[in-house]
Protein backbone atom coordinates (compact mmCIF):
# COMPACT_ATOMS: atom_id res chain seq x y z
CA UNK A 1 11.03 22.94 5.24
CA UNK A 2 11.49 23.41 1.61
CA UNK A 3 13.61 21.58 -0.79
CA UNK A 4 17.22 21.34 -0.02
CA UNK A 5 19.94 21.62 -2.58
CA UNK A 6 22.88 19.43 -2.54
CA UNK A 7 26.16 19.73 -3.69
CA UNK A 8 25.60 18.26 -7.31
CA UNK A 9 23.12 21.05 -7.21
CA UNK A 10 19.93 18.73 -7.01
CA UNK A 11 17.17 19.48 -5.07
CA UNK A 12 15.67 17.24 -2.80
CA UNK A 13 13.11 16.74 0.07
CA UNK A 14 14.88 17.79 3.44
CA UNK A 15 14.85 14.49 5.28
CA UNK A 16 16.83 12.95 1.58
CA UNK A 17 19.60 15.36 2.81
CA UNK A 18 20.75 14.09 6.41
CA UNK A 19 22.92 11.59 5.16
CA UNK A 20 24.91 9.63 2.17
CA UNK A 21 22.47 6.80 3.21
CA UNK A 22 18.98 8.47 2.92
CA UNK A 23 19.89 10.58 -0.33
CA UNK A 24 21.00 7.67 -1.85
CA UNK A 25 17.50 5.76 -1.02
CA UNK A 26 15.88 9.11 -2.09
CA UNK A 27 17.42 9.13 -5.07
CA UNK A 28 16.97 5.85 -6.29
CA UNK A 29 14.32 3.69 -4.79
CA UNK A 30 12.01 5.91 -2.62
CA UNK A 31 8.91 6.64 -4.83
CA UNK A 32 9.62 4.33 -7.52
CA UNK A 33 7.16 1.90 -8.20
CA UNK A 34 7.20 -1.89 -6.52
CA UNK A 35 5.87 -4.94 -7.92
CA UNK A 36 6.20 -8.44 -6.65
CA UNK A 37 4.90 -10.41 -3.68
CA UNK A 38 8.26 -10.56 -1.97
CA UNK A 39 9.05 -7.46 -2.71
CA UNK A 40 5.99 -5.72 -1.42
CA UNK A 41 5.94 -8.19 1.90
CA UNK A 42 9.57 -7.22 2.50
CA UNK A 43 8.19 -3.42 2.52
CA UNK A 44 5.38 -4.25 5.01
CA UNK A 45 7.69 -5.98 6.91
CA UNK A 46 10.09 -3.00 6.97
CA UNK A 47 7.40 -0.51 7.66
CA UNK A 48 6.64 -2.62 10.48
CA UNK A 49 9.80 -2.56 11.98
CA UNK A 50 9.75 1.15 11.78
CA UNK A 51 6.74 1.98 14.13
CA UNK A 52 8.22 4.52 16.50
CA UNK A 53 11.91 4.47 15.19
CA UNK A 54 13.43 6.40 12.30
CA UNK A 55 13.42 5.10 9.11
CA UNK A 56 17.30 5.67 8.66
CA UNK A 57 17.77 2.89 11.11
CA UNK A 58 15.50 0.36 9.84
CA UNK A 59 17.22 1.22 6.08
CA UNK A 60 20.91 0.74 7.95
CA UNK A 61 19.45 -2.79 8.85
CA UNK A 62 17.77 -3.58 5.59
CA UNK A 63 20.64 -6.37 4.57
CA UNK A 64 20.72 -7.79 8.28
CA UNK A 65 16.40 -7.71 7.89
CA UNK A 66 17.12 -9.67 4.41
CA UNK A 67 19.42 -12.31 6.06
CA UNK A 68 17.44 -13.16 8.91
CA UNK A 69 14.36 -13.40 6.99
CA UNK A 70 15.36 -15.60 4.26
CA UNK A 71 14.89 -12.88 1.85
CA UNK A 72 11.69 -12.13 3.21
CA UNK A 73 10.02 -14.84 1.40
CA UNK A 74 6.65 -15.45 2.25
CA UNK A 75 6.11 -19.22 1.89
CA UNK A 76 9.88 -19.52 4.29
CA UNK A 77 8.53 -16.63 6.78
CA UNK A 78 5.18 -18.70 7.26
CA UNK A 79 6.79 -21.98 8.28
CA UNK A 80 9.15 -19.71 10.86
CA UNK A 81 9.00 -22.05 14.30
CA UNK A 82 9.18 -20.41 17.91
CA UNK A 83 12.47 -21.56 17.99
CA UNK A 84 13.13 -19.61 15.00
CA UNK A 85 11.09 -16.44 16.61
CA UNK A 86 13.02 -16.78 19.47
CA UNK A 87 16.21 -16.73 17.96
CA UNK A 88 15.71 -13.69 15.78
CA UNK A 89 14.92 -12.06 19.70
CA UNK A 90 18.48 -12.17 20.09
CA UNK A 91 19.64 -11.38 16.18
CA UNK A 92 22.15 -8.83 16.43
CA UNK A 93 21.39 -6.65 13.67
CA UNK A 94 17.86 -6.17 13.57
CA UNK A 95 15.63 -4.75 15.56
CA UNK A 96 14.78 -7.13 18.38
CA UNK A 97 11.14 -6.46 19.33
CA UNK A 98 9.23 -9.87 19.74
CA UNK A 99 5.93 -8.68 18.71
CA UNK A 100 7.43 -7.05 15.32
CA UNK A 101 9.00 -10.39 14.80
CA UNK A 102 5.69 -12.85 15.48
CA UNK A 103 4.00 -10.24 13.35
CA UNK A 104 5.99 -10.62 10.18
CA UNK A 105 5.58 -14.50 10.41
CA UNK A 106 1.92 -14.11 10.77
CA UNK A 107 1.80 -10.97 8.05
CA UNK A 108 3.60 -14.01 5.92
CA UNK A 109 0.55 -16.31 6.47
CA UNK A 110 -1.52 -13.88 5.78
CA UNK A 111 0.13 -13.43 2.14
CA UNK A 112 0.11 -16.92 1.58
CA UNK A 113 -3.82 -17.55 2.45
CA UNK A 114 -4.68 -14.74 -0.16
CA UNK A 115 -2.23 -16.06 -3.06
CA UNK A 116 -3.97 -20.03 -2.11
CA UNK A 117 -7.63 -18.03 -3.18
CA UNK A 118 -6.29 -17.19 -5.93
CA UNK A 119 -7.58 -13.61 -6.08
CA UNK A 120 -4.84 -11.65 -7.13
CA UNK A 121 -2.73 -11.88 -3.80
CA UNK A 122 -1.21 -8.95 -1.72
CA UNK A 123 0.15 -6.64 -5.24
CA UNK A 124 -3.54 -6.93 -6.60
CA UNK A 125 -4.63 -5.44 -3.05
CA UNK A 126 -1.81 -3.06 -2.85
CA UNK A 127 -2.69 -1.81 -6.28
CA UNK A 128 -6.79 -1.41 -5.85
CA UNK A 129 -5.89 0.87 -3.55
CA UNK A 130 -3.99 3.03 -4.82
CA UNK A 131 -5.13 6.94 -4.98
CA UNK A 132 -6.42 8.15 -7.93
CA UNK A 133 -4.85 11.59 -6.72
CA UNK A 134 -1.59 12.56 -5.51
CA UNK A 135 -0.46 15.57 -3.21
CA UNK A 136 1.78 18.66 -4.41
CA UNK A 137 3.60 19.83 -1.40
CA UNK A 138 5.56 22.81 -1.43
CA UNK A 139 6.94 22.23 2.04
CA UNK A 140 7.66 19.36 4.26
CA UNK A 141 4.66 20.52 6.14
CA UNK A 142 2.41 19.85 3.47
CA UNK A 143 2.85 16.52 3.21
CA UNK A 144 -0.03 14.22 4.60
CA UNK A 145 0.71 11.17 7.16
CA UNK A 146 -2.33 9.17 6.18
CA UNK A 147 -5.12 8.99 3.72
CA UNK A 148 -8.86 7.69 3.19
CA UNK A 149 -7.03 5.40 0.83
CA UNK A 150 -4.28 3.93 3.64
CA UNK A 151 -7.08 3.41 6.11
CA UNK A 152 -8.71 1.46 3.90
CA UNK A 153 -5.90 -0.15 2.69
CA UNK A 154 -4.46 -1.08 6.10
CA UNK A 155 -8.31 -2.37 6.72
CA UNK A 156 -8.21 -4.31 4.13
CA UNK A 157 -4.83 -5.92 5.60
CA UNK A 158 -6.34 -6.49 9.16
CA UNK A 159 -9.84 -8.35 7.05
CA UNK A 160 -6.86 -10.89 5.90
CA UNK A 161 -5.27 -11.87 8.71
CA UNK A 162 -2.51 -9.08 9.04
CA UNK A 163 -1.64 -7.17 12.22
CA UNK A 164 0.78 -4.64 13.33
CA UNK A 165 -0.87 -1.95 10.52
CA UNK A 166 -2.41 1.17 10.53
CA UNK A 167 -3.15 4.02 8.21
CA UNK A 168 0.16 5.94 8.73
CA UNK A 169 2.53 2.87 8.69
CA UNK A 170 0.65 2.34 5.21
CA UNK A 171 0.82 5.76 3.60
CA UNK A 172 4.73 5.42 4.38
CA UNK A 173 4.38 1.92 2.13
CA UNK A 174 2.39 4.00 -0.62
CA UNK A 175 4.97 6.92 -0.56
CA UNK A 176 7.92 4.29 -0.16
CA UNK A 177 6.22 2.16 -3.49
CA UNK A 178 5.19 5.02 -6.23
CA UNK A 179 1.57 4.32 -4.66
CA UNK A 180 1.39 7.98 -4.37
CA UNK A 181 3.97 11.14 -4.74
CA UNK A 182 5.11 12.70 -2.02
CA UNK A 183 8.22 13.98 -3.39
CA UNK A 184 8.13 18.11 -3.08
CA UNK A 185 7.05 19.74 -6.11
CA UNK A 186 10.63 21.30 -6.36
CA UNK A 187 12.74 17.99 -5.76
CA UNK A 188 14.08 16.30 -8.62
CA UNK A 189 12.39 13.06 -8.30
CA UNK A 190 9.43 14.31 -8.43
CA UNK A 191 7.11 12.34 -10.64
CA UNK A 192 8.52 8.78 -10.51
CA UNK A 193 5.89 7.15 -9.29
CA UNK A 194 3.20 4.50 -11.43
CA UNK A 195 2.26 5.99 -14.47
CA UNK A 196 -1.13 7.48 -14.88
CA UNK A 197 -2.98 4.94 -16.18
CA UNK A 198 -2.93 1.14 -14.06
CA UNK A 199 -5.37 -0.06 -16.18
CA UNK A 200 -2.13 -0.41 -18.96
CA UNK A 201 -0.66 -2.88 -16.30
CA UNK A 202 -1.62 -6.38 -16.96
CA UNK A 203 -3.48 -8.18 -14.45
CA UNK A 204 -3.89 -5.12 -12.27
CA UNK A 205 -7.12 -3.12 -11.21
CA UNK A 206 -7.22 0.88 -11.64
CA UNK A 207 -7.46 2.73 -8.53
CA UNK A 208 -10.98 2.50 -7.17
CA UNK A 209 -12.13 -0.78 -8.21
CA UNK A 210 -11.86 -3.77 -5.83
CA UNK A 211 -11.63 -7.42 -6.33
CA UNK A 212 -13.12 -9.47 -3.10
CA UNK A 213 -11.31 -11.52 -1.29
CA UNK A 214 -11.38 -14.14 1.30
CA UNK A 215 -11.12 -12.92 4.47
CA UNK A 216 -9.19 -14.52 7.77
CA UNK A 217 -12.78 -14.59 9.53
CA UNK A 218 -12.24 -12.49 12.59
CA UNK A 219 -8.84 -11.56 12.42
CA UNK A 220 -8.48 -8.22 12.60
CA UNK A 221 -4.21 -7.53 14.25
CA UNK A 222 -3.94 -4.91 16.12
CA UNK A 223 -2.66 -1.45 14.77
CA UNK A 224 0.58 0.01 15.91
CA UNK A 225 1.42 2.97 13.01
């Protein structure tokens, strides 16, 4: 599939023109770059929450997600209880898969134990892996599911105590962040993503270059995207 034009006489990827609610997130937040602990947590969260459903119906949830997850704070999200866990189990508007759940209160852990090191924290990890190239697709077809780059990063995720990721659910994150563009070549979003040169960003590694961090020992989650 090719790039589909709207009304307003935009083009845009195909999947951007189901719906008022996935053209909207097309136009204005899918691609665009995401900084900020929460923030990028929330998106892991989301992503896994996804695994085997359509991303229209975890976005249709996104402000019941928000409300039962306190925002999707880290250091609240860590210190959920199995009350808590068991309550969300029964949350009406979100999607009620106990595993999903337990893992976003142990992802949270996770993202607190690497901010304690003091090595930079889930954004510097996010960021030193980042591809230093991006795809042109022409088509839908064209555009990949998963790359050297997620597989490492989801690795990477699993070293520190994360679960429930895997290279696909990952790329998603980088396509969903401005990691990389995914955008068709034709579709007028096309080149939002970060700008060409990370090393301009404060505090942040180009693509390439890793910091080490403290692992959680053993813990290596299971992958489910």
């Amino acid at each position: 599939m090719t790039a589909v034009i709207g009304a307003d006489g935009l083009a845009r990827c195909p999947w951007a023109a189901a719906d008022d609610l996935l053209r909207e997130y097309h136009d204005t937040e899918w691609g665009l770059p995401v900084t900020g602990e929460a923030e990028l947590f929330e998106r892991i969260s989301l992503e896994v929450f996804q695994a085997g459903l359509s991303w229209r119906t975890v976005l249709a949830k996104r402000p019941a997600f928000r409300d039962a997850f306190d925002g999707f704070d880290p250091d609240t999200v860590a210190r959920f209880t199995d009350t808590r866990i068991e309550q969300l189990t029964s949350h009406p508007g979100i999607i009620r898969n106990r595993k999903k759940i337990e893992a976003a209160r142990t992802n949270a852990r996770a993202v607190v134990r690497m901010r304690l090191h003091d090595c930079g924290g889930l954004e510097q990890l996010v960021l030193a892996h980042r591809p230093a190239t991006t795809p042109e697709p022409r088509q839908h077809a064209d555009i990949p599911t998963s790359s050297p780059e997620s597989a490492a990063f989801a690795k990477a995720l699993r070293a520190h105590g994360f679960t429930f990721v895997g290279p696909t659910g990952m790329y998603a994150l980088m396509e969903a962040t401005g990691l990389v563009d995914t955008h068709l070549v034709t579709c007028h979003r096309r080149g939002s993503r970060f700008p060409a040169e990370p090393d301009e960003r404060p505090g942040l590694l180009a693509p390439g270059r890793t910091r080490a961090l403290p692992t959680a020992g053993s813990a290596q989650g299971s992958i489910a995207n």
